[in-house]
C-alpha atoms as a PDB file:
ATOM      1  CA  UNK A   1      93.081 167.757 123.570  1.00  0.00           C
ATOM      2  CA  UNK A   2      95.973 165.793 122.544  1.00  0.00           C
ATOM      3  CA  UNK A   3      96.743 164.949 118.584  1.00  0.00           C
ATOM      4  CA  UNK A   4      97.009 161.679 116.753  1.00  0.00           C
ATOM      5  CA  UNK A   5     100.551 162.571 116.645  1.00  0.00           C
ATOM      6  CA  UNK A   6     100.729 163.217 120.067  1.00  0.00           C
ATOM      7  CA  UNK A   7      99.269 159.996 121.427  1.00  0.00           C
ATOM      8  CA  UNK A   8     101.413 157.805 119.089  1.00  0.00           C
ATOM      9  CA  UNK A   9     104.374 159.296 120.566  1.00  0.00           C
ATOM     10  CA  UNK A  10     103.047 158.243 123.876  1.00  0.00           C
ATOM     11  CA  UNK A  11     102.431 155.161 122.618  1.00  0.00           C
ATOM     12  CA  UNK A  12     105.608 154.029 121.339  1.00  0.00           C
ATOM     13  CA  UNK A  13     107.488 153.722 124.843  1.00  0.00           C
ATOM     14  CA  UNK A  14     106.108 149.808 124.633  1.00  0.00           C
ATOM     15  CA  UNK A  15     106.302 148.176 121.330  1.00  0.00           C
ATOM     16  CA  UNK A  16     102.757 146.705 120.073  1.00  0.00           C
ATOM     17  CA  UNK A  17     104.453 143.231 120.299  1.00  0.00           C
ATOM     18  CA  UNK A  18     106.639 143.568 123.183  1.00  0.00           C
ATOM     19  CA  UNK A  19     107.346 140.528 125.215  1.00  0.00           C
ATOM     20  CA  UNK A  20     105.873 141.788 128.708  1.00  0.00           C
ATOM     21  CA  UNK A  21     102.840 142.350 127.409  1.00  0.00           C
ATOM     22  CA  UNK A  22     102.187 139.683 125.567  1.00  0.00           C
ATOM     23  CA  UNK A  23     103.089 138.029 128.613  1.00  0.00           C
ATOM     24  CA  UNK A  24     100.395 139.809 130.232  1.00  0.00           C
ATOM     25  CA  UNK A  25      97.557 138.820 127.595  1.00  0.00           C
ATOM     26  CA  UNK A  26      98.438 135.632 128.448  1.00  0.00           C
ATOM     27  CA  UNK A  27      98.025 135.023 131.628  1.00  0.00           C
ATOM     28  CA  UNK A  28      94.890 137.032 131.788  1.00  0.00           C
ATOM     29  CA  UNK A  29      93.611 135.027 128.520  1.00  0.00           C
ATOM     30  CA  UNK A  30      94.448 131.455 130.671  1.00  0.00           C
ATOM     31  CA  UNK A  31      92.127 132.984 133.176  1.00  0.00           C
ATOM     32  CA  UNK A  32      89.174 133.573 130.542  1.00  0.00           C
ATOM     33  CA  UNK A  33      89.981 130.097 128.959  1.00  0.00           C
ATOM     34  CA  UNK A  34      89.093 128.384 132.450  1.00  0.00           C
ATOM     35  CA  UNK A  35      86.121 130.871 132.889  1.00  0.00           C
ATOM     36  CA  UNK A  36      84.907 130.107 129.445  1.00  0.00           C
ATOM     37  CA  UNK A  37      85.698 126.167 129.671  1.00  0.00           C
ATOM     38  CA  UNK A  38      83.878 125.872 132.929  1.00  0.00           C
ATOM     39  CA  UNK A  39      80.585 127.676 131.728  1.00  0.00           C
ATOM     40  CA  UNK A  40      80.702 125.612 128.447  1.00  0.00           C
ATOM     41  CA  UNK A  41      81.435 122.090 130.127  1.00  0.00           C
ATOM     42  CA  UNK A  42      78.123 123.069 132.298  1.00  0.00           C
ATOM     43  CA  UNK A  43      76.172 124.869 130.057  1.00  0.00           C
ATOM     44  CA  UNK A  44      73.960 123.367 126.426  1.00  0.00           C
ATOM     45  CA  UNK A  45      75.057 126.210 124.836  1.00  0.00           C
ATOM     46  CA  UNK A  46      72.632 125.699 121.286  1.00  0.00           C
ATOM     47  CA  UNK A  47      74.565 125.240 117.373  1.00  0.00           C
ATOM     48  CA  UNK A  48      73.308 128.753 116.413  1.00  0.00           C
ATOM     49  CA  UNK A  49      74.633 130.350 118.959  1.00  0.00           C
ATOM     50  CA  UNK A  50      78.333 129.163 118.967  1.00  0.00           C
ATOM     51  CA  UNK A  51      79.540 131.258 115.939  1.00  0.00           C
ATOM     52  CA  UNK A  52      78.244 134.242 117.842  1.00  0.00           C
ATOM     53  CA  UNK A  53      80.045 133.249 120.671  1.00  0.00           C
ATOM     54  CA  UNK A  54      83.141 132.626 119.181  1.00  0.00           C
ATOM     55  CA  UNK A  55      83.335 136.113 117.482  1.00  0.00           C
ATOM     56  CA  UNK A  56      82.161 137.741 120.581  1.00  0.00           C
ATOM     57  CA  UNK A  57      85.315 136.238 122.574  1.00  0.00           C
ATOM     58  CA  UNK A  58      87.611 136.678 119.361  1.00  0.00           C
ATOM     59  CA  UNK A  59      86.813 140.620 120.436  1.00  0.00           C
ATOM     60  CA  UNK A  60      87.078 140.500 123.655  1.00  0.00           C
ATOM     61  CA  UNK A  61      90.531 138.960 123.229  1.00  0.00           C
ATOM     62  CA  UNK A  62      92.021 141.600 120.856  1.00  0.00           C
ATOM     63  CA  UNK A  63      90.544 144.613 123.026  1.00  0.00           C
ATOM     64  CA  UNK A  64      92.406 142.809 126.120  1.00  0.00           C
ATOM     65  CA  UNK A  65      95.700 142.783 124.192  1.00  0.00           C
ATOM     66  CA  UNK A  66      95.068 146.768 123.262  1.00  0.00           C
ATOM     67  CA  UNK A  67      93.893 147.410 126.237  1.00  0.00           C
ATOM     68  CA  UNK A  68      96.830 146.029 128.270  1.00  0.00           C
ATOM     69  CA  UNK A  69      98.800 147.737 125.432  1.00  0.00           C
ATOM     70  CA  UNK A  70      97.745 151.171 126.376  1.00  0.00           C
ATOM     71  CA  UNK A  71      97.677 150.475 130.284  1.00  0.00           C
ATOM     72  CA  UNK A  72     101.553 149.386 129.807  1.00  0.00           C
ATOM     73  CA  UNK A  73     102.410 152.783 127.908  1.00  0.00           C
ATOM     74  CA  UNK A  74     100.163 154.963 130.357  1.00  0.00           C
ATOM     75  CA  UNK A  75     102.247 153.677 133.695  1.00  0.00           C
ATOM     76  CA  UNK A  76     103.061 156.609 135.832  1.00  0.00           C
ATOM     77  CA  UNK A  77     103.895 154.617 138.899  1.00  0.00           C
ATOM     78  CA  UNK A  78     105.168 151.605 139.829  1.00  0.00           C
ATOM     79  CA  UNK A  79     106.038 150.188 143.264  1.00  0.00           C
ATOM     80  CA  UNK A  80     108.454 146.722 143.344  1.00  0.00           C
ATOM     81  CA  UNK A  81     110.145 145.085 146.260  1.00  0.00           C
ATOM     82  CA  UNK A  82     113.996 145.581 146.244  1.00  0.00           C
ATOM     83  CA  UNK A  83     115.411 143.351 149.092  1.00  0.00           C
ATOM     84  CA  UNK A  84     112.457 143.761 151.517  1.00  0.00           C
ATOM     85  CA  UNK A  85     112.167 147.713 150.672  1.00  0.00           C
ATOM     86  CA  UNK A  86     109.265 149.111 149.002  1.00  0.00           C
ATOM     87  CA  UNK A  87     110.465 151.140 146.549  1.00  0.00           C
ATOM     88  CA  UNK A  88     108.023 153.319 144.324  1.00  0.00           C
ATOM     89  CA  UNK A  89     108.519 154.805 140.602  1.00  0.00           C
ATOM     90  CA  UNK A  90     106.418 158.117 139.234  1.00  0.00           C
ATOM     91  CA  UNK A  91     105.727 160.782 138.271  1.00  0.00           C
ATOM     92  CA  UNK A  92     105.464 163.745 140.366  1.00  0.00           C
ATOM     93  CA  UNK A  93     107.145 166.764 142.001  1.00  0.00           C
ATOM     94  CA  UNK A  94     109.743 166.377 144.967  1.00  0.00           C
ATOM     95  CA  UNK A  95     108.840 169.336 147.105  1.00  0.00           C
ATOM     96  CA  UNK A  96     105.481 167.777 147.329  1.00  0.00           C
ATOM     97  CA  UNK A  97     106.329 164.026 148.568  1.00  0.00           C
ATOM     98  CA  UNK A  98     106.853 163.522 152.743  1.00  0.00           C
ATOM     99  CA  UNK A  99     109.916 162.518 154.530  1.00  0.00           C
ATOM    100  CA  UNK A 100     113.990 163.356 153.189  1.00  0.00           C
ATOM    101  CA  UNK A 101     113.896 164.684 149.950  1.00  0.00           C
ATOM    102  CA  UNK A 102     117.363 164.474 148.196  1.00  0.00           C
ATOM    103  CA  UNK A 103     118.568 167.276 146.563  1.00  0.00           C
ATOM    104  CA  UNK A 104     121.942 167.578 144.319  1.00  0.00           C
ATOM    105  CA  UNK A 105     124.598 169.900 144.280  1.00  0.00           C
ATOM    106  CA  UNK A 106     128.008 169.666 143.189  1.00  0.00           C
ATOM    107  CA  UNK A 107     131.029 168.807 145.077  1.00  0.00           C
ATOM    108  CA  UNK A 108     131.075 172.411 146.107  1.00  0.00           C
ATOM    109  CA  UNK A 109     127.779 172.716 147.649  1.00  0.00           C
ATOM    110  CA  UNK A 110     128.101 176.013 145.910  1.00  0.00           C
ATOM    111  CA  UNK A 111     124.235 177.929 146.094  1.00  0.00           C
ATOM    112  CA  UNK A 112     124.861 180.740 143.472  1.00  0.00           C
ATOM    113  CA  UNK A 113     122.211 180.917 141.048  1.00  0.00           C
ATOM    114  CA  UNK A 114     123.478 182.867 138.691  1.00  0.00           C
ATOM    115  CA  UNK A 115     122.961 180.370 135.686  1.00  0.00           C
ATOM    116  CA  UNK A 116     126.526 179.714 135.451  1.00  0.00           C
ATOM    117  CA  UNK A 117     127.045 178.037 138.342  1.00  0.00           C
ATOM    118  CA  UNK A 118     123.415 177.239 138.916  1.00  0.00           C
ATOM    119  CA  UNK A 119     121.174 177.423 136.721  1.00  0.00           C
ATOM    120  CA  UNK A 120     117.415 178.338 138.142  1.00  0.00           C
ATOM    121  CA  UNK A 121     116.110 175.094 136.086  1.00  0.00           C
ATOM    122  CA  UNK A 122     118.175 172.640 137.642  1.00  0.00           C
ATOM    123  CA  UNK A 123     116.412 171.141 141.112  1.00  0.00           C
ATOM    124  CA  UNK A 124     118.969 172.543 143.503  1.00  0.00           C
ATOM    125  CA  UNK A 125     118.608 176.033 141.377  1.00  0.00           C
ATOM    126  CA  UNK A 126     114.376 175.666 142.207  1.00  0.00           C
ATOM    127  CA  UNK A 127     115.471 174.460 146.215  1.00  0.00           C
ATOM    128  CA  UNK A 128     117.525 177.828 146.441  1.00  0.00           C
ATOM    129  CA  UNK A 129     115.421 180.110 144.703  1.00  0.00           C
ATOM    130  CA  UNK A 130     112.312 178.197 146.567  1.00  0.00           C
ATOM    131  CA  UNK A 131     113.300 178.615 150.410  1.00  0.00           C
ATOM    132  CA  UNK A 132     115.964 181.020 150.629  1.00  0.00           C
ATOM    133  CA  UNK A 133     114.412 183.818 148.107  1.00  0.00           C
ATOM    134  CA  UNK A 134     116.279 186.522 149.245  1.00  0.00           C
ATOM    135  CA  UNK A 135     119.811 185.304 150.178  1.00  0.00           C
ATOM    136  CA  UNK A 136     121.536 181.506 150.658  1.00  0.00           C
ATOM    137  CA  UNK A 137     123.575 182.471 153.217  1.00  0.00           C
ATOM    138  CA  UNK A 138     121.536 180.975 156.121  1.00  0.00           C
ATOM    139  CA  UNK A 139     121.950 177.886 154.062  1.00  0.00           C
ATOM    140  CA  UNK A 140     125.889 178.855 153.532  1.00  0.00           C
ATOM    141  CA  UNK A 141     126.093 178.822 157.240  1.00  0.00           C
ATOM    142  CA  UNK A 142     124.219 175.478 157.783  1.00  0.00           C
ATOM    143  CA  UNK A 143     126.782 173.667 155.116  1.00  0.00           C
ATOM    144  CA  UNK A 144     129.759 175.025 156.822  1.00  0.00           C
ATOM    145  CA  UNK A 145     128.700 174.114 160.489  1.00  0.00           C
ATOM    146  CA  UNK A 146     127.894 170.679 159.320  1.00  0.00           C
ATOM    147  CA  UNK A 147     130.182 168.024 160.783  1.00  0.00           C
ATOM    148  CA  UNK A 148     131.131 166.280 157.828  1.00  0.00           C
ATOM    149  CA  UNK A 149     133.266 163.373 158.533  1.00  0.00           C
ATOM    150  CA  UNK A 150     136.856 163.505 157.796  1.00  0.00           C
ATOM    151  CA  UNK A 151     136.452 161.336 154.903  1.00  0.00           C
ATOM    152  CA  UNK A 152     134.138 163.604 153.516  1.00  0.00           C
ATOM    153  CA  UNK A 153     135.812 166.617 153.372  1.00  0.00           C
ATOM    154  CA  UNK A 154     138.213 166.918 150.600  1.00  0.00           C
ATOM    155  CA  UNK A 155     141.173 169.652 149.816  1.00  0.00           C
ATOM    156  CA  UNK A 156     140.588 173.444 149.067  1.00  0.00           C
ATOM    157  CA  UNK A 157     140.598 174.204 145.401  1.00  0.00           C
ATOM    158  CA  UNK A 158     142.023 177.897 146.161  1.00  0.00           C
ATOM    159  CA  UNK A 159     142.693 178.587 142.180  1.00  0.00           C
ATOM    160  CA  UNK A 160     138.755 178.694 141.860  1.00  0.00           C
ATOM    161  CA  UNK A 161     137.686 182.011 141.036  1.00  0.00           C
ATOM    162  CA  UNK A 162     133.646 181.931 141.901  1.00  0.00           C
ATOM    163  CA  UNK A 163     131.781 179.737 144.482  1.00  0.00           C
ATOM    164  CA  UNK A 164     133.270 177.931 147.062  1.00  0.00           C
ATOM    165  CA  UNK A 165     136.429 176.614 148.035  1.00  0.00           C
ATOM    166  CA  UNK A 166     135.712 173.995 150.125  1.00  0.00           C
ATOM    167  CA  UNK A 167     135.404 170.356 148.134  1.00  0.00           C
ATOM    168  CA  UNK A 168     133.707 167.539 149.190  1.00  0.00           C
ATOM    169  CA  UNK A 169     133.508 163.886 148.200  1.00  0.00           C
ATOM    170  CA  UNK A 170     130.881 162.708 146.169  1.00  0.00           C
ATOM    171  CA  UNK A 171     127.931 161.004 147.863  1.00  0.00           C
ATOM    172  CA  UNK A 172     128.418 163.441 151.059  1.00  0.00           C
ATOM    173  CA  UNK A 173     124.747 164.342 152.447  1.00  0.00           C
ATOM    174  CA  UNK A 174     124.289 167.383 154.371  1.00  0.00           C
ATOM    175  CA  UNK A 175     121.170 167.111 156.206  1.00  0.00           C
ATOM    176  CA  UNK A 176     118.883 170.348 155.987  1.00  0.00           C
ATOM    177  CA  UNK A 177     115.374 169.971 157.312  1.00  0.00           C
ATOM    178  CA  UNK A 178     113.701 168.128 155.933  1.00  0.00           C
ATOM    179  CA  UNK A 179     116.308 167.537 152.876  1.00  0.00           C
ATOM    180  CA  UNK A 180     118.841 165.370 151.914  1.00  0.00           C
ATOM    181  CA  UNK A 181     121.705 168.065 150.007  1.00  0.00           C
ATOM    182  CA  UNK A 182     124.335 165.885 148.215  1.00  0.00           C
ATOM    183  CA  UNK A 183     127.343 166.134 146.593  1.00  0.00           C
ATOM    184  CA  UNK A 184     126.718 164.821 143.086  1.00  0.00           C
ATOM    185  CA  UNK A 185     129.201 166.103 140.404  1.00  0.00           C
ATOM    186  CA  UNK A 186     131.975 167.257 139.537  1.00  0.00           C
ATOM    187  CA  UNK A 187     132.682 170.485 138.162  1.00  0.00           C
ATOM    188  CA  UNK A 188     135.496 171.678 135.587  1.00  0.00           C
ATOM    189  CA  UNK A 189     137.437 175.034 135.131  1.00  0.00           C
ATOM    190  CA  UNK A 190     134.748 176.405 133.004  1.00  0.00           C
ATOM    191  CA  UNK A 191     132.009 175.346 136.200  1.00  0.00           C
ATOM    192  CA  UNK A 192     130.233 172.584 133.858  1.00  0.00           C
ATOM    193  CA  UNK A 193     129.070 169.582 135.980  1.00  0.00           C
ATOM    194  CA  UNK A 194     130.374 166.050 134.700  1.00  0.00           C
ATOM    195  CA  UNK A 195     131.482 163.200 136.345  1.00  0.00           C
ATOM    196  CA  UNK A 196     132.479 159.481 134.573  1.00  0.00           C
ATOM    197  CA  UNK A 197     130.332 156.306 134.846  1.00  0.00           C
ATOM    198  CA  UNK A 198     132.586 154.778 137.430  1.00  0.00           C
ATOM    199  CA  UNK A 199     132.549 157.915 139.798  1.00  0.00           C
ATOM    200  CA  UNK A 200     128.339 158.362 138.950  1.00  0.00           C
ATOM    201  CA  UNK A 201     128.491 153.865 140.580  1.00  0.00           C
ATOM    202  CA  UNK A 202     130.415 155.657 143.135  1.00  0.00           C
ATOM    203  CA  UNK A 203     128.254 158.140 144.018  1.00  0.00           C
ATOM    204  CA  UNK A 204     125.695 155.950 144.364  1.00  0.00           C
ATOM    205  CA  UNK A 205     126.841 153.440 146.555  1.00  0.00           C
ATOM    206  CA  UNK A 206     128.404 155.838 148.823  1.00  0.00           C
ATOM    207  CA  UNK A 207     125.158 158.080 148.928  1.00  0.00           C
ATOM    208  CA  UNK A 208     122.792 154.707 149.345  1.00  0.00           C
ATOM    209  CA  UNK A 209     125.030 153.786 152.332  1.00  0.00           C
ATOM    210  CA  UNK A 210     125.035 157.600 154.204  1.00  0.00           C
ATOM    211  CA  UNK A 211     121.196 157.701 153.379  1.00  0.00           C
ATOM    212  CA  UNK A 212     121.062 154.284 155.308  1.00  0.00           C
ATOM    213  CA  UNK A 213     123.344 156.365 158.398  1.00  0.00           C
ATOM    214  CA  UNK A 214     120.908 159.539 157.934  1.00  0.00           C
ATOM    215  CA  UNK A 215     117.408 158.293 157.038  1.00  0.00           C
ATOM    216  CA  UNK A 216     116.085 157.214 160.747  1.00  0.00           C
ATOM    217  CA  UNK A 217     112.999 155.046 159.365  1.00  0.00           C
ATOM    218  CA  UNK A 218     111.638 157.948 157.581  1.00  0.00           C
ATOM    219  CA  UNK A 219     110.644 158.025 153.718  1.00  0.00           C
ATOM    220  CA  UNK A 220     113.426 159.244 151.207  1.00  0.00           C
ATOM    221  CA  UNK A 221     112.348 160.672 148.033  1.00  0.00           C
ATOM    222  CA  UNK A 222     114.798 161.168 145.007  1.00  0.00           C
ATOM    223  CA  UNK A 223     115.500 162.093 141.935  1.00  0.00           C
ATOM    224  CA  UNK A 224     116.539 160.322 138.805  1.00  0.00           C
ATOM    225  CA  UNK A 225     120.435 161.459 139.311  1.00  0.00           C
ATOM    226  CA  UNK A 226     122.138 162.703 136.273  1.00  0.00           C
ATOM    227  CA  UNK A 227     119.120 163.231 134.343  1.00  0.00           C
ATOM    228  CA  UNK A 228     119.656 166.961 134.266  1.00  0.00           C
ATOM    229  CA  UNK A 229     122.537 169.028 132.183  1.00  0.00           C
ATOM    230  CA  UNK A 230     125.280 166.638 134.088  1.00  0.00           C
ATOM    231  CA  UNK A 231     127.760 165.220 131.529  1.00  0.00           C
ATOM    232  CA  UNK A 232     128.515 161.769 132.110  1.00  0.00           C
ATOM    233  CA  UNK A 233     131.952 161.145 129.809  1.00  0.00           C
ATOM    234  CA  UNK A 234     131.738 158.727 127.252  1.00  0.00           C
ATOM    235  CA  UNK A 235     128.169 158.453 127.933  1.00  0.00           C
ATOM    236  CA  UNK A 236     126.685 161.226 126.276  1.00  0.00           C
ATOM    237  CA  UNK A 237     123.878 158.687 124.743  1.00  0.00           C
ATOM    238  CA  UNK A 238     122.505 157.215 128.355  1.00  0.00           C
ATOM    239  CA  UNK A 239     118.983 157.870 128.779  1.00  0.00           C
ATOM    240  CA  UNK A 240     116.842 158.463 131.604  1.00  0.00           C
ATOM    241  CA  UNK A 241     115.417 154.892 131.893  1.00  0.00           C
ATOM    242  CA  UNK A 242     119.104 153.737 131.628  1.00  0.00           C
ATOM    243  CA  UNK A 243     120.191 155.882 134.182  1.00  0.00           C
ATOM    244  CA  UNK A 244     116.916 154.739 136.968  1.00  0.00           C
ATOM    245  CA  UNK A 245     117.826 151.212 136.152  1.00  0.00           C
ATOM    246  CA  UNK A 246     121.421 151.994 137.182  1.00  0.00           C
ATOM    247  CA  UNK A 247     119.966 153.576 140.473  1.00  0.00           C
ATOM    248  CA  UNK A 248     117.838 150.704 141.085  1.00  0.00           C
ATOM    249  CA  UNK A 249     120.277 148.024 141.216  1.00  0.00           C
ATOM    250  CA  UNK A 250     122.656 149.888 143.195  1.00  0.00           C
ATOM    251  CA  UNK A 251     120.050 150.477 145.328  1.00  0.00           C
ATOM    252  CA  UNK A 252     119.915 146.586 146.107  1.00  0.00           C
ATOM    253  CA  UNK A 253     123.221 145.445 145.669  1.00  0.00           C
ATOM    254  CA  UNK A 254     123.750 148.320 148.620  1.00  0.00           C
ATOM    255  CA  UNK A 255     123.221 147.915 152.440  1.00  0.00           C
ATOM    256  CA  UNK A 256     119.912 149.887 152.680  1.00  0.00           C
ATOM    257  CA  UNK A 257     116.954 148.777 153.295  1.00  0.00           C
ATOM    258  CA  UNK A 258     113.765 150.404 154.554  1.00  0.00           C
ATOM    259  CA  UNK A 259     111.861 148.824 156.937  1.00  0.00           C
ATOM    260  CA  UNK A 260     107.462 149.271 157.115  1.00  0.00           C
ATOM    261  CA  UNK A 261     105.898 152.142 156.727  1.00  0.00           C
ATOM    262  CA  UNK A 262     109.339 153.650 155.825  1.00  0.00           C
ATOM    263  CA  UNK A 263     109.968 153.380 151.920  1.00  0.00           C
ATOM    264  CA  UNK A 264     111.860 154.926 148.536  1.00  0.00           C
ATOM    265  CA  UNK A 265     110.384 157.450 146.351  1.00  0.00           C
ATOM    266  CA  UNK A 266     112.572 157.802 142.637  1.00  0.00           C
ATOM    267  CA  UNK A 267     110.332 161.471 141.502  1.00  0.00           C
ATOM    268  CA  UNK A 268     110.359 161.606 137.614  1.00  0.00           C
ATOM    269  CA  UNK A 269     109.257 164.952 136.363  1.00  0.00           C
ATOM    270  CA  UNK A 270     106.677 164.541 133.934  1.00  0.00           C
ATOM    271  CA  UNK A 271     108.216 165.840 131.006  1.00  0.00           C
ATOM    272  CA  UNK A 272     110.952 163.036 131.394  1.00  0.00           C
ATOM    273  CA  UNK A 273     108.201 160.064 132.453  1.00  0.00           C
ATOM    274  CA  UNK A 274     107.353 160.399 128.164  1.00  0.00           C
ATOM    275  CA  UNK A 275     110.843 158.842 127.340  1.00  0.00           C
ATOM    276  CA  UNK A 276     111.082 155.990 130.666  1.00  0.00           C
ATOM    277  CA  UNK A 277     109.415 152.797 130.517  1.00  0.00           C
ATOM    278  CA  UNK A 278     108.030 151.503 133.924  1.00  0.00           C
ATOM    279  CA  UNK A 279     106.654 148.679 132.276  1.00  0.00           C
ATOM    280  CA  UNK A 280     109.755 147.172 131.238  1.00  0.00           C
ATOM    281  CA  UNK A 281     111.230 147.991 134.635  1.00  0.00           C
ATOM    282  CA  UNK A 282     108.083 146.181 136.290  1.00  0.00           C
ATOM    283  CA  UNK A 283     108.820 143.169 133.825  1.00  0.00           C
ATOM    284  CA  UNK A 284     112.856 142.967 134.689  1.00  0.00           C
ATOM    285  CA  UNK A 285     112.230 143.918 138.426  1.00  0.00           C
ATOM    286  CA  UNK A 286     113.263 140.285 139.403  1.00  0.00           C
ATOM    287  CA  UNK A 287     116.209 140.592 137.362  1.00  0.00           C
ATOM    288  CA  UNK A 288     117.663 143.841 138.899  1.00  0.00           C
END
């Protein structure tokens, strides 16, 4: 059962006056007012019971406000229109949604789970340990069949000691299955994942436009990118939110677009959904 503490924490993702909802109230309170002008213009309400009356919808318009208050903080999923694309928000494990589910590695596409490298928390750490239990070198092999395109594939980094060799350019997919693997960061001497804001735009844009090449009308699930233990320099502040809202408008300033009953999935694990906002992203959506 969850504390007093607990729920106020919950709570405080939407401020108690925030603009949005307030917003909200009132357009649902111009609704009542017509209601409630209509039945009085029609109806002899008697003197005695107008007081009453007034108090009763003094109530009823403070639990609205509340009510819309909590239903604001509560939001688990969302689902705006981004150019014509259906695009959904919430909360909710990746393995378990249908289509291309993306899945990020590093520029490496290294699969050692070591905790170094990998670590078994990260998603690509649970994707390893999750279908190739015993050994990733079926999935080795599948990577380094994969015709990559010539832009894609990068130099050899032959001073690396452990993992791969091969690098390739951020925002490569390598389709597995039923998954989207992509190169997402970086990765420094000491094998710590990073990347700067302008190469985390860039990996966007160029992994919007091969998902676009790749998808074939099917649904595309992702994850909030970067949300992880990725260091983005001079960034070390961005939040999650910050980071979906970057996602979402390079999603539509991008070429692709989904088309009916095809559509985009952003998966936020539920211990990060506590910290995002949906509400404020379904208030701004036409300003993405």
């Amino acid at each position: 059962m969850p504390t007093v503490g607990n729920v106020d924490n919950h709570l405080k993702k939407v401020p108690f006056l925030d603009k949005g909802v307030f917003k909200r109230f009132l357009e649902i309170l111009g609704i009542i007012s017509s209601i409630t002008s209509t039945i009085l213009f029609c109806t002899d309400i008697p003197s005695d019971w107008k007081p009453i009356i007034a108090i009763a919808t003094a109530i009823l318009v403070i639990v609205i406000y509340i009510c819309i208050y909590i239903w604001a903080n509560k939001l688990k999923n969302i689902e705006i229109d981004i150019e014509g694309s259906s695009v959904i928000v919430r909360e909710g494990d990746i393995f378990e949604e249908e289509g291309f589910k993306a899945i990020a590695f590093n520029e490496y596409f290294d699969t050692i789970v070591d905790e170094k490298i990998i670590t078994s928390r990260s998603l690509n750490g649970i994707f390893i340990n999750k279908f190739f239990p015993d050994s990733p070198k079926l999935l080795d092999d599948h990577i380094e069949k994969y015709q990559f395109s010539d832009l894609e594939v990068l130099e050899r980094n032959e001073a690396r000691t452990s993992g791969k060799k091969q690098k390739y350019n951020i925002g490569t997919i390598c389709v597995y299955e039923d998954f989207l693997l992509t190169a997402f960061t970086k990765f420094d001497e000491r094998n710590r994942a990073w990347l700067t804001m302008p190469e985390y735009l860039t990996f966007l844009n160029t992994f919007w436009d091969n998902v676009n090449t790749v998808y074939g009308q099917r649904c595309v699930s992702v994850p909030v990118f970067g949300s992880g233990i990725t260091r983005i320099k001079e960034h070390r502040g961005i939040e999650d939110e910050d980071l979906l809202k970057i996602m979402l408008w390079t999603f539509k300033i991008s070429e692709t677009r989904f088309k009916y009953p095809a559509k985009l999935t952003i998966v936020i694990h539920k211990e990060k959904m506590r910290k995002i906002n949906l509400f404020d992203i379904l208030s701004i959506k036409n300003g993405l």
